[in-house]
Protein backbone atom coordinates (compact mmCIF):
# COMPACT_ATOMS: atom_id res chain seq x y z
CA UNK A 1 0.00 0.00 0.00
CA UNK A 2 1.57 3.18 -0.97
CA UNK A 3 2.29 5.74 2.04
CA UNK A 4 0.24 8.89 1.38
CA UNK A 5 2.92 10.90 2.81
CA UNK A 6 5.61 10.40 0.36
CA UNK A 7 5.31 10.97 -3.29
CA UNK A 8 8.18 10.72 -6.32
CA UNK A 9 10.05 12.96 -7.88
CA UNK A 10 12.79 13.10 -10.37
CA UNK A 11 15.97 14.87 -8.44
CA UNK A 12 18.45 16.59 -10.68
CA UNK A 13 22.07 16.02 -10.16
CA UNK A 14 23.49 17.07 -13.47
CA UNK A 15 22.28 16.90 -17.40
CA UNK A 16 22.99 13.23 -17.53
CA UNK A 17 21.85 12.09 -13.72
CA UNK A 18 18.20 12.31 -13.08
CA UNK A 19 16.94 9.95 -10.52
CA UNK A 20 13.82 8.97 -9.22
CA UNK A 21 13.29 9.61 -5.53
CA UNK A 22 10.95 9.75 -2.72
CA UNK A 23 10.44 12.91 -0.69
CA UNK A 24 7.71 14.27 1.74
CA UNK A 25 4.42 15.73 0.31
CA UNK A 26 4.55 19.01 1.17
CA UNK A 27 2.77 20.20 4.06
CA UNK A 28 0.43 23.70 3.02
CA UNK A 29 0.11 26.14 4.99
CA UNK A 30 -2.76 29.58 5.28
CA UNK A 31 -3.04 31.44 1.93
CA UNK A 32 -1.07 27.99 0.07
CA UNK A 33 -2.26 25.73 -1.95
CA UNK A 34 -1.24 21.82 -3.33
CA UNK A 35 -1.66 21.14 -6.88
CA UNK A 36 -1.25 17.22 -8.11
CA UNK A 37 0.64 18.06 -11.33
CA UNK A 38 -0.51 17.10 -15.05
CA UNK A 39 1.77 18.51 -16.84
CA UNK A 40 5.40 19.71 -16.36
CA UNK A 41 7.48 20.53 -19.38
CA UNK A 42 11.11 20.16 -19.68
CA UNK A 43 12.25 24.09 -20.58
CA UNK A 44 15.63 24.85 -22.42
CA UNK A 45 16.49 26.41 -19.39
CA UNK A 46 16.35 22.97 -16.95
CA UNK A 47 19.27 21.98 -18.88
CA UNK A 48 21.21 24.97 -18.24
CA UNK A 49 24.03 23.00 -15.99
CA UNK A 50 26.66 25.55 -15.39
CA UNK A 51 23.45 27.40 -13.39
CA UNK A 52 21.58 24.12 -12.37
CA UNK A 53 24.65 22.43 -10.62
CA UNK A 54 25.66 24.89 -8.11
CA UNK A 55 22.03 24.08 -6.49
CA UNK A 56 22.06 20.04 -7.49
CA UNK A 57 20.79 17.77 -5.92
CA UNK A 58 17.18 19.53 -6.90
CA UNK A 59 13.57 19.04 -8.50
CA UNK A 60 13.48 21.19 -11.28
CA UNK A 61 10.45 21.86 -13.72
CA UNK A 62 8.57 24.98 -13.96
CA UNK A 63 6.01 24.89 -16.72
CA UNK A 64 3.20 23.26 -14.95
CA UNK A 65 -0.50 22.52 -14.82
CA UNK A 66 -2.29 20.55 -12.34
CA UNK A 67 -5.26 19.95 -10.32
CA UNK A 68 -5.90 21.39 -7.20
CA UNK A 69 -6.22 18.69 -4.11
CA UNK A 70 -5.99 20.81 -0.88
CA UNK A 71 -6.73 24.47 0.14
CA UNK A 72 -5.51 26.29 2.55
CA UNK A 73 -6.91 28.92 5.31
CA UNK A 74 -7.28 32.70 3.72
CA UNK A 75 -7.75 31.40 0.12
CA UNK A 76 -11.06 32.43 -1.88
CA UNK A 77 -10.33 32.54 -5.51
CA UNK A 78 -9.12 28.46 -5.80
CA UNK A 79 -11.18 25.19 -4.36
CA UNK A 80 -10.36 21.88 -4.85
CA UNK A 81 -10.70 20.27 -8.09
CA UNK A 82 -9.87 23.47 -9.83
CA UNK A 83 -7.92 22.69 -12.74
CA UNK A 84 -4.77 25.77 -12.86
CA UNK A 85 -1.78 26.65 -13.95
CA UNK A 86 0.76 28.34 -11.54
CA UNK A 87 4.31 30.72 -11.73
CA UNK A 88 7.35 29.94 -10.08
CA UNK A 89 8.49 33.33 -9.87
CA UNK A 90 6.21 36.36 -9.22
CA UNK A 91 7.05 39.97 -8.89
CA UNK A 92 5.81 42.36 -6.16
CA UNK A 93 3.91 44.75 -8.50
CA UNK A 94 5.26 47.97 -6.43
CA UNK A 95 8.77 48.36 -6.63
CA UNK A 96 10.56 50.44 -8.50
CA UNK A 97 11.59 47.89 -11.48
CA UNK A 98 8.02 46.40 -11.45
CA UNK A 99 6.25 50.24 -11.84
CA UNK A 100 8.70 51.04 -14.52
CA UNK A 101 7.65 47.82 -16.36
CA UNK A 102 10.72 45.58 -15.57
CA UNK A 103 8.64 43.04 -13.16
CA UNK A 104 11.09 40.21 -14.09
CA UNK A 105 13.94 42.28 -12.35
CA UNK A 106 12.23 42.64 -8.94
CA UNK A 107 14.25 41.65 -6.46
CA UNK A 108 10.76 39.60 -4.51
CA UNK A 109 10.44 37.30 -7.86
CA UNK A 110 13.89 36.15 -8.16
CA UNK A 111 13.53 34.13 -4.11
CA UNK A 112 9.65 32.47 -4.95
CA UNK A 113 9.39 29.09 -6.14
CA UNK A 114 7.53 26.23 -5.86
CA UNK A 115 8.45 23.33 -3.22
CA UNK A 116 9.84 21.41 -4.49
CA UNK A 117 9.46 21.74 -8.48
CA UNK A 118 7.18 20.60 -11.19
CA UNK A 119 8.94 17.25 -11.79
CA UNK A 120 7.06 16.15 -8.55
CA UNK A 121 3.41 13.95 -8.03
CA UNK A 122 2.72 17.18 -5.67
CA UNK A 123 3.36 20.73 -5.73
CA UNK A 124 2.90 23.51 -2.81
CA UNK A 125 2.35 26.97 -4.20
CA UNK A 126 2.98 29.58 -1.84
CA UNK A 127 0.78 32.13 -0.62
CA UNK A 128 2.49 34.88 -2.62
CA UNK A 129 2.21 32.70 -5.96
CA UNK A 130 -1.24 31.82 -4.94
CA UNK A 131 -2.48 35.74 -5.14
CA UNK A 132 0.08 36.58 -8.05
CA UNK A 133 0.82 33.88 -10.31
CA UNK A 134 -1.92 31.59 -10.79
CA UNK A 135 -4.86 31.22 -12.91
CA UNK A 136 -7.65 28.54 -13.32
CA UNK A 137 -7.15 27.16 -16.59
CA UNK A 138 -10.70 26.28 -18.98
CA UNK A 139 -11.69 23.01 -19.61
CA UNK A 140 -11.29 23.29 -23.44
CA UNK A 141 -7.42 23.44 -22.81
CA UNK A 142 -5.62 20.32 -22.02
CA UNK A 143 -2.99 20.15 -19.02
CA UNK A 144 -0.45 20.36 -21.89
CA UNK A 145 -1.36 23.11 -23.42
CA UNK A 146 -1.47 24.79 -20.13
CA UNK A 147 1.85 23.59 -20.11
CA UNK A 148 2.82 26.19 -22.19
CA UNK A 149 1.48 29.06 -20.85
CA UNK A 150 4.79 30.26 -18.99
CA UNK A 151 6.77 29.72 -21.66
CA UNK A 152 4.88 31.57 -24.68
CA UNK A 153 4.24 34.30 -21.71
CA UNK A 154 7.94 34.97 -21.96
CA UNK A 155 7.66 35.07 -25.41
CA UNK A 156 4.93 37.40 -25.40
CA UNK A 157 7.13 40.03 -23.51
CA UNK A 158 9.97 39.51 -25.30
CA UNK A 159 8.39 40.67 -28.97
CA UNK A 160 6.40 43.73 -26.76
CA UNK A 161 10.06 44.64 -25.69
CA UNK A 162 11.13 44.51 -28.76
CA UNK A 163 8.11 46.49 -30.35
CA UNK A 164 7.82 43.75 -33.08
CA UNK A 165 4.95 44.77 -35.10
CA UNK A 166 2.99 43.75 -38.98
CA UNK A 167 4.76 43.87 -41.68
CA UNK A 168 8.61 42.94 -40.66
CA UNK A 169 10.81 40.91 -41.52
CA UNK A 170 11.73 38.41 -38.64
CA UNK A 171 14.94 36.45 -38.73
CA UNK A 172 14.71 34.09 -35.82
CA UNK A 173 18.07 32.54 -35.06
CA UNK A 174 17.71 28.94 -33.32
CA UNK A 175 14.30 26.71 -34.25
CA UNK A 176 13.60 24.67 -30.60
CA UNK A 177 10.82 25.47 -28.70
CA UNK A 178 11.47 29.24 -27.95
CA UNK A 179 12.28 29.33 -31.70
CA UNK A 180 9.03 27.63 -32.65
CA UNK A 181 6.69 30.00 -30.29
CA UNK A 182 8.35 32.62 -31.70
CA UNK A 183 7.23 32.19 -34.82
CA UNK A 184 4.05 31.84 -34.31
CA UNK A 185 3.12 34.68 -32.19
CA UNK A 186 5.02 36.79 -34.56
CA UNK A 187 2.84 35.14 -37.61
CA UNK A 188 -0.05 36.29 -35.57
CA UNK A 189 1.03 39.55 -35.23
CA UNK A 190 1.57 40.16 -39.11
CA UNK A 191 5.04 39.22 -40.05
CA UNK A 192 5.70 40.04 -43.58
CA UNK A 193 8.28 37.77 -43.59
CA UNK A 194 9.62 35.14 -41.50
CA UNK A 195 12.69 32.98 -41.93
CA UNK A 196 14.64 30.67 -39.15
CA UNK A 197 17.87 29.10 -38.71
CA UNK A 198 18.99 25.62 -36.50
CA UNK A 199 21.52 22.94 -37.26
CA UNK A 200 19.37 20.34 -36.75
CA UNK A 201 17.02 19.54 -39.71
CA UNK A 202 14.42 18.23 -37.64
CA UNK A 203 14.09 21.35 -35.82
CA UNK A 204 13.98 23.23 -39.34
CA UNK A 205 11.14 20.78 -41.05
CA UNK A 206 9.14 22.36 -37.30
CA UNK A 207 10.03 25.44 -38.19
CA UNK A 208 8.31 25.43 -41.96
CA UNK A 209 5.52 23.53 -40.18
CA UNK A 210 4.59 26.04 -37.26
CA UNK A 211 5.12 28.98 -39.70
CA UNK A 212 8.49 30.20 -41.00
CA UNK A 213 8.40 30.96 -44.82
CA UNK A 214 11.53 29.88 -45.52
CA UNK A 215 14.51 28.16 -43.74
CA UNK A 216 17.95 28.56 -43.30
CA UNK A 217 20.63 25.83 -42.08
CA UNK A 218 22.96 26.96 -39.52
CA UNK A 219 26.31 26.37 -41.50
CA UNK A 220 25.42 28.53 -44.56
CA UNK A 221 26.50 31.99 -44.66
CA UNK A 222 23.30 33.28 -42.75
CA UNK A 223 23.58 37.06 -43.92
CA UNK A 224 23.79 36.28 -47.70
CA UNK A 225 20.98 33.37 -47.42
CA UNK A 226 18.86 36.18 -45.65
CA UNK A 227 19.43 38.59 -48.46
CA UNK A 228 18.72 36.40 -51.33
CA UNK A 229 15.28 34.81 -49.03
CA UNK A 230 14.16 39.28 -48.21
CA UNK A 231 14.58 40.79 -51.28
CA UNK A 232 18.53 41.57 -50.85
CA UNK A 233 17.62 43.09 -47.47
CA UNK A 234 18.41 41.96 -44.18
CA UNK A 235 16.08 41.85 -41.39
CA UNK A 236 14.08 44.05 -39.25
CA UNK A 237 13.88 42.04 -36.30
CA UNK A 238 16.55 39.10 -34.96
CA UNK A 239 15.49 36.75 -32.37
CA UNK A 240 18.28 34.67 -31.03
CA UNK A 241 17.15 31.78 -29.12
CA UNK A 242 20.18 30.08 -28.61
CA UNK A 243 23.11 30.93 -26.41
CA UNK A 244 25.81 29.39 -29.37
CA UNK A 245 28.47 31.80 -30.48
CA UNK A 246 28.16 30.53 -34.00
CA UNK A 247 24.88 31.13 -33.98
CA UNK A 248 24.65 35.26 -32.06
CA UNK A 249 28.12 36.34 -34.58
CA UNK A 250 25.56 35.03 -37.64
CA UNK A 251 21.84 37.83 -35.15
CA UNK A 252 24.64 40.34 -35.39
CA UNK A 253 25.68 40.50 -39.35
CA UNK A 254 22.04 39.90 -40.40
CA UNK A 255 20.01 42.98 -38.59
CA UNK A 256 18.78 45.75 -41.68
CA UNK A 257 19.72 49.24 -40.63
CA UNK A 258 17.17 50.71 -37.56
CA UNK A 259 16.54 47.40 -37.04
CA UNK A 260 16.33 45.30 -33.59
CA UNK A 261 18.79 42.26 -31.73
CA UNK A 262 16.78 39.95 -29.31
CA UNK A 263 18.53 38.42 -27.23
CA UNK A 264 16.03 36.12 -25.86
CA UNK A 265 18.37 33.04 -25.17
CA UNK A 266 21.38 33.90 -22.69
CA UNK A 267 25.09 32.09 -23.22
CA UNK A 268 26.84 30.49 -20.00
CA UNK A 269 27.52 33.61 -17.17
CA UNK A 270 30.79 35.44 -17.95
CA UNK A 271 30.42 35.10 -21.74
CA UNK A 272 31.12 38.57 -23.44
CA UNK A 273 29.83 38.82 -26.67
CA UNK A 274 31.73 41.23 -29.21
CA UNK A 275 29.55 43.74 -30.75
CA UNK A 276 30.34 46.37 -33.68
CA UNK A 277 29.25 49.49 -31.64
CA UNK A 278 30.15 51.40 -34.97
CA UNK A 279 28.11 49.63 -37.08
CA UNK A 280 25.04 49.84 -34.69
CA UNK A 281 25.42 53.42 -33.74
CA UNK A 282 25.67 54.79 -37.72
CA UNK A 283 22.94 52.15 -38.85
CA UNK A 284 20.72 52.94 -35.41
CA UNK A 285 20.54 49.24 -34.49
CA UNK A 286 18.95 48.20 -31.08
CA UNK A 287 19.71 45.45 -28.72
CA UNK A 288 16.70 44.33 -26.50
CA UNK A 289 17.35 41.41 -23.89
CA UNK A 290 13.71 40.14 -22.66
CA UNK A 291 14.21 37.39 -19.27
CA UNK A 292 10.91 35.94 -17.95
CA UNK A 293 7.43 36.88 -18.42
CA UNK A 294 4.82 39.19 -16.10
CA UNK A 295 1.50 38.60 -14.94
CA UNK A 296 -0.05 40.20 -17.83
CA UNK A 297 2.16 38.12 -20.13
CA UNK A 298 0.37 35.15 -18.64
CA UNK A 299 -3.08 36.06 -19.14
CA UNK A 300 -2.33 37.11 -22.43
CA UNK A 301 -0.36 34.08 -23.25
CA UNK A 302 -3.31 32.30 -21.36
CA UNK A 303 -6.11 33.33 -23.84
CA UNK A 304 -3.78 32.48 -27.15
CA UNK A 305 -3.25 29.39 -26.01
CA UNK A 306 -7.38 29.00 -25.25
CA UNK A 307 -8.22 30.60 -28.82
CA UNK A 308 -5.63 28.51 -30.98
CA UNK A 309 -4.16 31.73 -32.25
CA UNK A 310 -0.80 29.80 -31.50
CA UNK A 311 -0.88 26.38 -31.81
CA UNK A 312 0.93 24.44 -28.92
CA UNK A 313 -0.59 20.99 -29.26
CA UNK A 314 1.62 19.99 -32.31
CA UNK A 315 4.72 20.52 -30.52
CA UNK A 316 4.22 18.04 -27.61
CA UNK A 317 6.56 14.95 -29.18
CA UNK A 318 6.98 13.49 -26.21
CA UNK A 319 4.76 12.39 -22.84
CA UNK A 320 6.77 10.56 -20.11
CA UNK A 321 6.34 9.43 -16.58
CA UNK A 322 8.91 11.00 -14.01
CA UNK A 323 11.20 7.76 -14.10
CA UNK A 324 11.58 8.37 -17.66
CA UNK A 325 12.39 12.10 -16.86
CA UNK A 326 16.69 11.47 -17.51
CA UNK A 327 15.59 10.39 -20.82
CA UNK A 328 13.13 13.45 -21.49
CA UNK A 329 16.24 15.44 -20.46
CA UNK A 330 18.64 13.73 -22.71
CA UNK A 331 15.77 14.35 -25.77
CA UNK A 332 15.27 17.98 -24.90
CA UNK A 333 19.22 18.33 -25.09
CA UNK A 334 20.27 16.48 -28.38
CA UNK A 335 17.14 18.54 -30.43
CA UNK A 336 17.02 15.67 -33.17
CA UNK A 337 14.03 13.73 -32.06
CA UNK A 338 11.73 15.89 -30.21
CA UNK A 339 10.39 19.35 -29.86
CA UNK A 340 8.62 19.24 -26.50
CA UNK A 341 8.94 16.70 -23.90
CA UNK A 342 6.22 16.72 -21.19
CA UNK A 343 6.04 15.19 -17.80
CA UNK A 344 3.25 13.77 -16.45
CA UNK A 345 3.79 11.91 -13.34
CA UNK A 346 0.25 9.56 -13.50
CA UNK A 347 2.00 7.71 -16.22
């Protein structure tokens, strides 16, 4: 008879050692809540180990949907059996950086979490994330495509930062998930134009699928390619979503003049990355960096999830249990055989 106090989760000790442990429910609190998670997806970010280590051994996951299964004193918006998606990381709302628009800054949402993480049979929310970051989802969306609501919120910021708007020509540099959501929220929003890069070929055959017009493999001369694909011009907006050198040295030669850089993927800490001030000064070239998403962000990336303006479904290739979680890891790192991996720990 399984003991009602313990539940499994997959513990992180590095990219290539995932293991399947028992740990303590988590005991809720006033204002708290505990979600049995659906849905956890396994985000580029999870498999970021020069960050991830320093804090190993840990239960990652972030992108989560679940059901509600206890309810703690103080909380009126949330009863059990609601079906919701919750954020990790929440801002205050009245500091400085939050006021001035620049909630993923705040000092409050870089210390809340969950406990322990989304690759877990059980999930307490805090009362801060309670109030802040979470939102009943409907019951037209499945726990998978609520999935996705954290990430495509962060994608939603990133193209307000970088005032992406119709008629542009979008270059976006890297084709995994961030890649993929990318172009799709930017074919919503009017694109003229939209052409991607990867090195993997799978990851380019998603790109034509979810949207791009044309594609571009990561070892051709990207700037040239772009010219000959845009009318011999280069583009007006370059998302990078990868942190590869090769792959920022091809964002920075392939921006049109008054043009924008995204950087919307980060490399390892330390990393400088050479740019031409000279070049972007006289040709009036802006560099945007967008980290995280806000509360708005999730609503918003809420409803276009809800109203299939982007299309999430498609890109789950993957459902596993949380034993199989090292393997979802080792999938979401090699990018040839998958585009999303989801956890769902009733498997």
């Amino acid at each position: 008879m399984k003991d009602k106090s313990k539940m499994q989760v997959a513990m992180y000790y590095n990219n290539r050692d995932v293991r399947l442990e028992q740990v303590p429910v988590p005991k809720i609190g006033p204002g708290e809540l505990l979600i049995k998670t659906r849905a956890s997806g396994i985000c580029g970010s999870d498999l970021m180990e020069w960050y991830r280590i320093k804090k190993a051994p840990l239960v990652l996951g972030h992108e989560i949907t679940g059901e509600v299964t206890e309810v703690g004193e103080e909380v009126k918006d949330f009863k059990v059996g609601d079906r919701v998606f919750s954020s990790h990381h929440v801002p205050c709302g009245r500091c400085r950086y939050c006021l001035s628009g620049h909630q993923s800054v705040c000092d409050l949402l870089r210390t809340t979490h969950f406990d322990p993480g989304g690759f877990a049979e059980y999930i307490r929310v805090p009362k801060i994330n309670v109030e802040l970051g979470t939102l009943q989802i409907p019951d037209t969306m499945t726990f998978d495509e609520g999935s996705f609501i954290e990430p495509l919120a962060c994608v939603v910021r990133a193209q307000r930062f970088a005032r992406m708007t119709a008629g542009q020509t979008v270059l976006v540099i890297g084709s995994g998930i961030s890649g993929l959501l990318h172009i799709q929220l930017a074919r919503g929003r009017g694109a003229a134009r939209i052409i991607a890069t990867d090195i993997s070929e799978y990851r380019l055959k998603a790109a034509a699928q979810f949207g791009a017009d044309a594609t571009i493999h990561g070892s051709a001369d990207v700037p040239t390619r772009l010219k000959e694909l845009n009318d011999g011009r280069l583009a007006d907006l370059v998302i990078v979503c990868t942190g590869a050198m090769p792959g920022i040295q091809q964002a920075i030669k392939s921006i049109d003049r008054g043009g924008t850089l995204l950087f919307f993927a980060p490399t390892a800490a330390g990393v400088d990355v050479p740019i031409p001030l000279f070049d972007f000064w006289c040709n009036e070239i802006n560099v945007v960096p967008s980290y995280a998403g806000s509360g708005g962000d999730l609503k918003e990336s809420l409803e276009l999830i809800r109203d299939r303006k982007v299309r999430v479904a498609d890109m789950v290739t993957h459902r596993l249990s949380l034993a199989e979680a090292g393997l979802g890891f080792q999938l979401t790192a090699s990018g040839q055989d998958s585009i999303k991996v989801i956890i769902d720990p009733l498997i």
